[in-house]
N, C-alpha and C. Protein backbone atom coordinates (compact mmCIF):
# COMPACT_ATOMS: atom_id res chain seq x y z
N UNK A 1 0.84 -1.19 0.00
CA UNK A 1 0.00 0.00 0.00
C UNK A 1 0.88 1.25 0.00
N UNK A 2 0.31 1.99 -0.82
CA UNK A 2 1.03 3.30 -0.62
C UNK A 2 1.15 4.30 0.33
N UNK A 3 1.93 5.13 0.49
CA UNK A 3 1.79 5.99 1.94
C UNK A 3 0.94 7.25 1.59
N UNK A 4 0.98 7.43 -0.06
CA UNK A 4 -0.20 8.75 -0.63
C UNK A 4 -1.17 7.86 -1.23
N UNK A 5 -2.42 8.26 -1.03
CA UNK A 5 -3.22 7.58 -2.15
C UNK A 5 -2.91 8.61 -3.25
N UNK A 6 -3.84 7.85 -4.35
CA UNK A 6 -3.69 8.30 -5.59
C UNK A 6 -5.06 9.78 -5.52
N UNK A 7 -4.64 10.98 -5.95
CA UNK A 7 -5.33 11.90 -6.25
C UNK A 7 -5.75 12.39 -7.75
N UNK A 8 -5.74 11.77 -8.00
CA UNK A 8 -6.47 11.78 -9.19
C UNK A 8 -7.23 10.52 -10.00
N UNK A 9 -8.15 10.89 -10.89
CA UNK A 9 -9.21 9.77 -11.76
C UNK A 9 -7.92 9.02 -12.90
N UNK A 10 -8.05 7.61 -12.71
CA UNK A 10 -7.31 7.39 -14.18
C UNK A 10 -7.31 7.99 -15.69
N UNK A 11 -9.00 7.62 -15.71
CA UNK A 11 -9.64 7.96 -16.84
C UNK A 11 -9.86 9.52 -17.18
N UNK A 12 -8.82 10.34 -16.50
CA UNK A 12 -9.38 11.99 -16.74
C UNK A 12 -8.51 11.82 -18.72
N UNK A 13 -9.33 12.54 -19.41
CA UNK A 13 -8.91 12.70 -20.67
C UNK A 13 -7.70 13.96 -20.41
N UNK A 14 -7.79 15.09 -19.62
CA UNK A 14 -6.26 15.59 -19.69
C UNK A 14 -5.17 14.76 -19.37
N UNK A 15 -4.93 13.63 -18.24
CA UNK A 15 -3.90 12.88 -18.30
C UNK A 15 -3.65 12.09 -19.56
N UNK A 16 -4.56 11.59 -20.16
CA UNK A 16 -4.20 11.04 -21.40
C UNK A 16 -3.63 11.40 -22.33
N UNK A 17 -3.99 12.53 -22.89
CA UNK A 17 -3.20 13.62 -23.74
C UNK A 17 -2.10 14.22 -23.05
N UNK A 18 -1.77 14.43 -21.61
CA UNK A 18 -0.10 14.62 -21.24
C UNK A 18 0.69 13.89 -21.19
N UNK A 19 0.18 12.57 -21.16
CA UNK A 19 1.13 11.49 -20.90
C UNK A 19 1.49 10.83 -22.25
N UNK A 20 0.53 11.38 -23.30
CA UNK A 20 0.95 10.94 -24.67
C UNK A 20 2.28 12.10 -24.79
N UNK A 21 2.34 13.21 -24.23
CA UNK A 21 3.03 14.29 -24.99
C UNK A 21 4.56 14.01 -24.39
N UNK A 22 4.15 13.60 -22.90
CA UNK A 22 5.51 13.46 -22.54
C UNK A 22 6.44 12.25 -22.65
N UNK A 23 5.48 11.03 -22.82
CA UNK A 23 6.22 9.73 -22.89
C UNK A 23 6.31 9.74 -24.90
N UNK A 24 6.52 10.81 -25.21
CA UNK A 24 7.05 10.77 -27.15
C UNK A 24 8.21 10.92 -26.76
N UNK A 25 8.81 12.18 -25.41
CA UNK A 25 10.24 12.70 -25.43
C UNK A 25 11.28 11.30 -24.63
N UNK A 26 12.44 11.28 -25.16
CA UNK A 26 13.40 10.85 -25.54
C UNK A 26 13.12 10.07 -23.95
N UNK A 27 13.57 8.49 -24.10
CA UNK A 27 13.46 7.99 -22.81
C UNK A 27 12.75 8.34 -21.66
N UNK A 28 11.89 9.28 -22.06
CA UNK A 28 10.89 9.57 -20.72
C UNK A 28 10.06 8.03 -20.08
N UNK A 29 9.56 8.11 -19.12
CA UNK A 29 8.75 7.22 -18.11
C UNK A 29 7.66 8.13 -17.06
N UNK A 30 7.02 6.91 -16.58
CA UNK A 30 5.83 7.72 -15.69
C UNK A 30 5.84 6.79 -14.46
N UNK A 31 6.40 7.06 -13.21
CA UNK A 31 5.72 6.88 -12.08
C UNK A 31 4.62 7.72 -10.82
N UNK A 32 4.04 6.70 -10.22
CA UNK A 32 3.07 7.59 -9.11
C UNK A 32 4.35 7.91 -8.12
N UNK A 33 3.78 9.43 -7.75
CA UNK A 33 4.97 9.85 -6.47
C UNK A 33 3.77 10.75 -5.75
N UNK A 34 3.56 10.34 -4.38
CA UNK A 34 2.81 11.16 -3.50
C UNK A 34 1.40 11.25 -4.04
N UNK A 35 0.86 10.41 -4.68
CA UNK A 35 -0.38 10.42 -5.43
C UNK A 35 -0.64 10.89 -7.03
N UNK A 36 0.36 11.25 -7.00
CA UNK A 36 0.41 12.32 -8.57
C UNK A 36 1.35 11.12 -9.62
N UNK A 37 0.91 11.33 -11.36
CA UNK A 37 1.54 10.85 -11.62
C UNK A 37 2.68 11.80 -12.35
N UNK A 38 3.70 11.45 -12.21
CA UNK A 38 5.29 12.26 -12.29
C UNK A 38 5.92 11.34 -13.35
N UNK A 39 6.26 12.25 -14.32
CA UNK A 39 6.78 12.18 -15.76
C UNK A 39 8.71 12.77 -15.27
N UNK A 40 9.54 11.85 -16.11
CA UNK A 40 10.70 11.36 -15.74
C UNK A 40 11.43 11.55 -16.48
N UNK A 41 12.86 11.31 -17.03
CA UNK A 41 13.85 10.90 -17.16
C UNK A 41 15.10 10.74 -16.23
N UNK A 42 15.72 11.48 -15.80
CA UNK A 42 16.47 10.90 -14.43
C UNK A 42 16.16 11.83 -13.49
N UNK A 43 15.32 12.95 -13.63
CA UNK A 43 14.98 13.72 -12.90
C UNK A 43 13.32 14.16 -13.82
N UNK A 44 12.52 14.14 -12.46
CA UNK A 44 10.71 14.87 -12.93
C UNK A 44 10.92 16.07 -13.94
N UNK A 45 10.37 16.01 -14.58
CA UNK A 45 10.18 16.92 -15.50
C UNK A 45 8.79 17.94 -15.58
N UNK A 46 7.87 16.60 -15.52
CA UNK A 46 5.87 16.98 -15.29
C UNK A 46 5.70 16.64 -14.10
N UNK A 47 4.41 17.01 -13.65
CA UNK A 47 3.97 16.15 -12.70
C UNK A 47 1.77 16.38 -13.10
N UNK A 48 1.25 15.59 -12.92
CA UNK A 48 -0.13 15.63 -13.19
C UNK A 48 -0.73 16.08 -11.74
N UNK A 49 -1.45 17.41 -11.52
CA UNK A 49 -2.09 17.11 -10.05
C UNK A 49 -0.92 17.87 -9.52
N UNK A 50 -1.77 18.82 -8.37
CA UNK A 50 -1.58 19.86 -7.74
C UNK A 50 -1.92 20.46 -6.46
N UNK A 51 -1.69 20.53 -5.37
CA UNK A 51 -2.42 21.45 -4.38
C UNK A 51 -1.42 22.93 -4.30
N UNK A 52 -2.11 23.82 -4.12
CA UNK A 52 -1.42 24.68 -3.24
C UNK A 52 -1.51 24.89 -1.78
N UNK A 53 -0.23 26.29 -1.25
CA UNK A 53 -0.33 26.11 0.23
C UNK A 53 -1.34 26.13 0.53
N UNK A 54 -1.79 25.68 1.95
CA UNK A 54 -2.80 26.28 2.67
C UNK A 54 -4.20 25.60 1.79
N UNK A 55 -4.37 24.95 0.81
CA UNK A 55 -5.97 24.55 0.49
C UNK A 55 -5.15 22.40 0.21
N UNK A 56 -4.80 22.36 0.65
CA UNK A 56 -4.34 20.47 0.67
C UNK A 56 -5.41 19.70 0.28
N UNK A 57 -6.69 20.34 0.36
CA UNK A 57 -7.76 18.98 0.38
C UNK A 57 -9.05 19.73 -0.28
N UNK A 58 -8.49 20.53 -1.42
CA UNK A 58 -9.35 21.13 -2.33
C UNK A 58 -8.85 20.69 -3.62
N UNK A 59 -9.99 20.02 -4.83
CA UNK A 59 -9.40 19.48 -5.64
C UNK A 59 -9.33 20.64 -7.09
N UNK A 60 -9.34 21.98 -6.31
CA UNK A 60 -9.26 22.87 -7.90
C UNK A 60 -8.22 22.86 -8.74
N UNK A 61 -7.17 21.96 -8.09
CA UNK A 61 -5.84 22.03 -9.06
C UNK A 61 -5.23 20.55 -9.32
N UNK A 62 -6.43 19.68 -8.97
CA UNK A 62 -6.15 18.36 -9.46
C UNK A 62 -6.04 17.91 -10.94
N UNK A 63 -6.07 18.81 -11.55
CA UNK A 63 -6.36 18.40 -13.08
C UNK A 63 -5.39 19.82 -13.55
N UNK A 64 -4.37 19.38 -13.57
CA UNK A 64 -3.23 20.30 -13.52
C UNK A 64 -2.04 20.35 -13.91
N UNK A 65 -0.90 20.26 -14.81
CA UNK A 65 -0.18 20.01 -14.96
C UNK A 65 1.10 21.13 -13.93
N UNK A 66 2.59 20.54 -13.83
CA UNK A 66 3.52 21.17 -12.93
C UNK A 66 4.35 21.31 -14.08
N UNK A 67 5.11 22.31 -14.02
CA UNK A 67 6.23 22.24 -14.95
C UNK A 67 7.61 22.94 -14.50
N UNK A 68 9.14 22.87 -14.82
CA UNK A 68 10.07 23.72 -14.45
C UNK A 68 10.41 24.36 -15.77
N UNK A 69 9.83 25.71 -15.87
CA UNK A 69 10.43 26.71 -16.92
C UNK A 69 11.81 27.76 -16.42
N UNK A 70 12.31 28.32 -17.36
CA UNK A 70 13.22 29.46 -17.55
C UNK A 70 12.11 30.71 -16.41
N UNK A 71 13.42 31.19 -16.05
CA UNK A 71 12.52 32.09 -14.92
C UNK A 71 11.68 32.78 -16.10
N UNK A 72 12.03 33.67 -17.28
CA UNK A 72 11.23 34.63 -17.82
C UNK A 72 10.18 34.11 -18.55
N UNK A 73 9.86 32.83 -18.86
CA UNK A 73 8.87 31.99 -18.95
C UNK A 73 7.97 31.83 -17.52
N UNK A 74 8.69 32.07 -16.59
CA UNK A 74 7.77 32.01 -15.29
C UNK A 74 7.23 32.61 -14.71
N UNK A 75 7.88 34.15 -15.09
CA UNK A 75 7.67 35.31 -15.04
C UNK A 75 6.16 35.66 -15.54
N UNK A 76 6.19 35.61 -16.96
CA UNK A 76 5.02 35.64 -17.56
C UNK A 76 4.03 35.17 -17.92
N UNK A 77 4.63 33.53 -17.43
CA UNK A 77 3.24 32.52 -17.06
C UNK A 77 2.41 33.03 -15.82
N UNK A 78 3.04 33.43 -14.89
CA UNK A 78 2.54 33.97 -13.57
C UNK A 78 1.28 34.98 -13.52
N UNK A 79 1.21 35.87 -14.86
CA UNK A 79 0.75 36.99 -15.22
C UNK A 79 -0.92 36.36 -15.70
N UNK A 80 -0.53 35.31 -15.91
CA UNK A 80 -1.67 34.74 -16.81
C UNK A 80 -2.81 33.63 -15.56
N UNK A 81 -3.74 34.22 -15.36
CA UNK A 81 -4.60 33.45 -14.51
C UNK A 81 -4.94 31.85 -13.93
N UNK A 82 -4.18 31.63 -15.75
CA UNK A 82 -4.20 30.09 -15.70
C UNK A 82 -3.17 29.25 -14.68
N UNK A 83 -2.61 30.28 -14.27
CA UNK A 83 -1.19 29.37 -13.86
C UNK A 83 -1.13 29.58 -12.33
N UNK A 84 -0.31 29.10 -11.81
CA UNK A 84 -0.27 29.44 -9.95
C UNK A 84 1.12 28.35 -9.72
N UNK A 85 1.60 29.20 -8.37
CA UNK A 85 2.51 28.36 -8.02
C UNK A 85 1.86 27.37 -7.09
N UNK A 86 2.80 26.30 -7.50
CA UNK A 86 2.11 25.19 -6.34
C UNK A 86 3.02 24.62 -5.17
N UNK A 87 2.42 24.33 -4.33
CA UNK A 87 2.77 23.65 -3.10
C UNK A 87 3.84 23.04 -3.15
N UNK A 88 4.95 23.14 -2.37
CA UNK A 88 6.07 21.88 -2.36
C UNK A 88 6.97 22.26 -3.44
N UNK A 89 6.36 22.37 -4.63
CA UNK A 89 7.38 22.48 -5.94
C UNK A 89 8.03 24.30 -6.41
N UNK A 90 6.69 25.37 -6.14
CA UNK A 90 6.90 26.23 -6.44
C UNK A 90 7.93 27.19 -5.75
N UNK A 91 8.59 27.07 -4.50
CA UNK A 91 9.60 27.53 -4.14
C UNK A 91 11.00 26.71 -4.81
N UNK A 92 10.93 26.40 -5.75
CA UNK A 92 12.14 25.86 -6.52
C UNK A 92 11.74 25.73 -8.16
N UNK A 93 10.93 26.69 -8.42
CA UNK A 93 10.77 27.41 -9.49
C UNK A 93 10.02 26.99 -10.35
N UNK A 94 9.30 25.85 -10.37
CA UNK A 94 8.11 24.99 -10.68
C UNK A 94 6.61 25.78 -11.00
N UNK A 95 6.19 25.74 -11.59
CA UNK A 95 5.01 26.48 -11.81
C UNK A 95 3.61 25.49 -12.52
N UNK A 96 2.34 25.72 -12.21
CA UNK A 96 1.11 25.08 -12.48
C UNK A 96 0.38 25.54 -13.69
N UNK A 97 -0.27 24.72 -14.63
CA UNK A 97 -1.29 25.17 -15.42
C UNK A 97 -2.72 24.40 -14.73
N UNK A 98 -3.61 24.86 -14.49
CA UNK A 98 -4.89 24.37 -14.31
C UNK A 98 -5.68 24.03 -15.88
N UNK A 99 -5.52 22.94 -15.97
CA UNK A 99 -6.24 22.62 -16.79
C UNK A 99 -8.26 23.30 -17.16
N UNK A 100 -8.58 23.18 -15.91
CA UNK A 100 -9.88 23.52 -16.38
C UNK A 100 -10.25 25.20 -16.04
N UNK A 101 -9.06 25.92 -15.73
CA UNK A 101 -9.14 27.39 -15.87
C UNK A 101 -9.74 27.90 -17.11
N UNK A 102 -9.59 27.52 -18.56
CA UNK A 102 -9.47 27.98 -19.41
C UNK A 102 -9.41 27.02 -20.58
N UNK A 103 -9.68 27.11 -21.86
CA UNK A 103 -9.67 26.04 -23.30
C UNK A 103 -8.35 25.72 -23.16
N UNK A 104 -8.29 24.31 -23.14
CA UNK A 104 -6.54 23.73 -22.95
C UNK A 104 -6.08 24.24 -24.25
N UNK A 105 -5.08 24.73 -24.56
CA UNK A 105 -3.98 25.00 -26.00
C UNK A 105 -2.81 23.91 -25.42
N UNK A 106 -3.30 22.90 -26.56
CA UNK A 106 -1.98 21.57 -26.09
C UNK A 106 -0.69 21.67 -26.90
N UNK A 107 -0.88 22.82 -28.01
CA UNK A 107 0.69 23.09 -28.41
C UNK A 107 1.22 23.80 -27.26
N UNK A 108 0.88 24.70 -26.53
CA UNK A 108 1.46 25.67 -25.49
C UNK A 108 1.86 24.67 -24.37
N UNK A 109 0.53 23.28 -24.01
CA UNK A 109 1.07 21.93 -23.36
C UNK A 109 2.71 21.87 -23.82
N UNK A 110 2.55 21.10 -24.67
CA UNK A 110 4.06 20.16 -25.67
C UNK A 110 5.21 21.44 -24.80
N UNK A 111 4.79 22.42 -25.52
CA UNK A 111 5.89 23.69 -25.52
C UNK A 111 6.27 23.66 -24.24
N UNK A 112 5.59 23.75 -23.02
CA UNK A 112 6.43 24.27 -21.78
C UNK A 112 6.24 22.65 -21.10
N UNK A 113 6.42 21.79 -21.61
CA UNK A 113 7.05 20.46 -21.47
C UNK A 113 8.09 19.85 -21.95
N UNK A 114 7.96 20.50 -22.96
CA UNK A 114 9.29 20.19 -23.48
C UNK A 114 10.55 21.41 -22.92
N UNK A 115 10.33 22.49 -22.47
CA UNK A 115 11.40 23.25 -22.13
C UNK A 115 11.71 22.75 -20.46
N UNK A 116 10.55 22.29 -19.82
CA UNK A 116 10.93 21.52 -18.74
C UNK A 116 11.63 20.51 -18.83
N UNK A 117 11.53 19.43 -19.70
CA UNK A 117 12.59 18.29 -19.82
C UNK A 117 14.03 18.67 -20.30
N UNK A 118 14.01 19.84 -21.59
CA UNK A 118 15.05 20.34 -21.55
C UNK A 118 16.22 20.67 -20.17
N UNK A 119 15.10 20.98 -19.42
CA UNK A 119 15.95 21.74 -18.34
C UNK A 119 16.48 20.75 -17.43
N UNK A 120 15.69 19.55 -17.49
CA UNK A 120 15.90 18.25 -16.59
C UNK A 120 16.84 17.24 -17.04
N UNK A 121 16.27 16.72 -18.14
CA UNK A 121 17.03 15.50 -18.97
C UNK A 121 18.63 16.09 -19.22
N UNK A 122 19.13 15.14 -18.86
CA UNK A 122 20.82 14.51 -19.27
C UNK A 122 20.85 15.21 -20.82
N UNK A 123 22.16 15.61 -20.92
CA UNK A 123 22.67 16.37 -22.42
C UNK A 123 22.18 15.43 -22.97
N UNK A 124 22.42 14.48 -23.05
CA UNK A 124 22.66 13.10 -24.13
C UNK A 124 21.09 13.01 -24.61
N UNK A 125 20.18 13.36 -23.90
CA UNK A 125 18.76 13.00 -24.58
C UNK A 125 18.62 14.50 -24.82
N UNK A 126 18.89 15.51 -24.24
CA UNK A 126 18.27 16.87 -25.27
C UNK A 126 18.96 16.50 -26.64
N UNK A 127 20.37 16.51 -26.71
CA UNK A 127 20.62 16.43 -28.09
C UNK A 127 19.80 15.24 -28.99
N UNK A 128 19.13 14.10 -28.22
CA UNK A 128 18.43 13.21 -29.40
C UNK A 128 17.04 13.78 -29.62
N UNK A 129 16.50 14.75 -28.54
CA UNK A 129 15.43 15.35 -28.74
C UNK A 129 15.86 15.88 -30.44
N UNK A 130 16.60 17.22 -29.85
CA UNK A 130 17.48 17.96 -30.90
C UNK A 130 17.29 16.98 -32.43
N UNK A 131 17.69 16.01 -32.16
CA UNK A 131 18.21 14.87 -33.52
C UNK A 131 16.82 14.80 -34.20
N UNK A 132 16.04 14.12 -33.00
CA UNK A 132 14.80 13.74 -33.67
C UNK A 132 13.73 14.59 -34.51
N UNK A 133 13.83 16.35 -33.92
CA UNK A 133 13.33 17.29 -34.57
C UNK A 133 13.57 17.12 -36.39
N UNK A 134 14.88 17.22 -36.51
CA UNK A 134 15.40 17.67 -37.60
C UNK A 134 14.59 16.60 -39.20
């Protein structure tokens, strides 16, 4: 048994479409960590599912993606309603999209997922990212 249950629905259709976006990039994987499921390569990159401080057992940010952007990407995600810092992750520069804030744009998904794995993944898989573009 786990020490988190799981916080979130299997069947939510936003996990389906993130987990297609992130398990395309280069050796990525998906384990559950603390209830959430957390997108990988040797270090998290995504994570599905969210609380912030102070609301732990409110599910408005369960359907949520986490991401680590470039501060000036974070900067100006911040600006935008959709986004919030979250609990645990956001004092180390991590930032939230709420999925049901607003019409998902899943290229803007891909985009600040992929600059998160950038920032995570080992040289050796950005450059096959890199490869595979071309």
């Amino acid at each position: 048994m786990s020490a988190h249950p799981d916080r979130y629905a299997p069947d939510v259709p936003y996990l389906a479409r993130l987990r297609s976006i992130c398990l395309a990039l280069p050796e990525a994987a998906e384990k559950n960590s603390h209830g959430h499921p957390n997108f990988y390569t040797k270090k998290v990159f995504a994570i599905f599912g969210a609380v912030v401080k102070g609301a732990h057992f409110d599910d408005r940010w369960a359907q949520s993606v986490l991401v680590l952007p470039d501060l000036l990407t974070r900067e100006q995600a911040l600006a935008d309603k959709r986004f919030f810092v979250p609990a645990y992750y956001g004092p180390y520069g991590w930032i939230g999209l709420n999925f049901r804030a607003a019409e998902v744009d899943w290229d803007e998904i891909a985009e600040l997922v992929e600059l998160s794995y950038r920032r995570t993944a080992p040289a050796r898989l950005v450059r096959a990212l890199d490869e595979s573009a071309r």
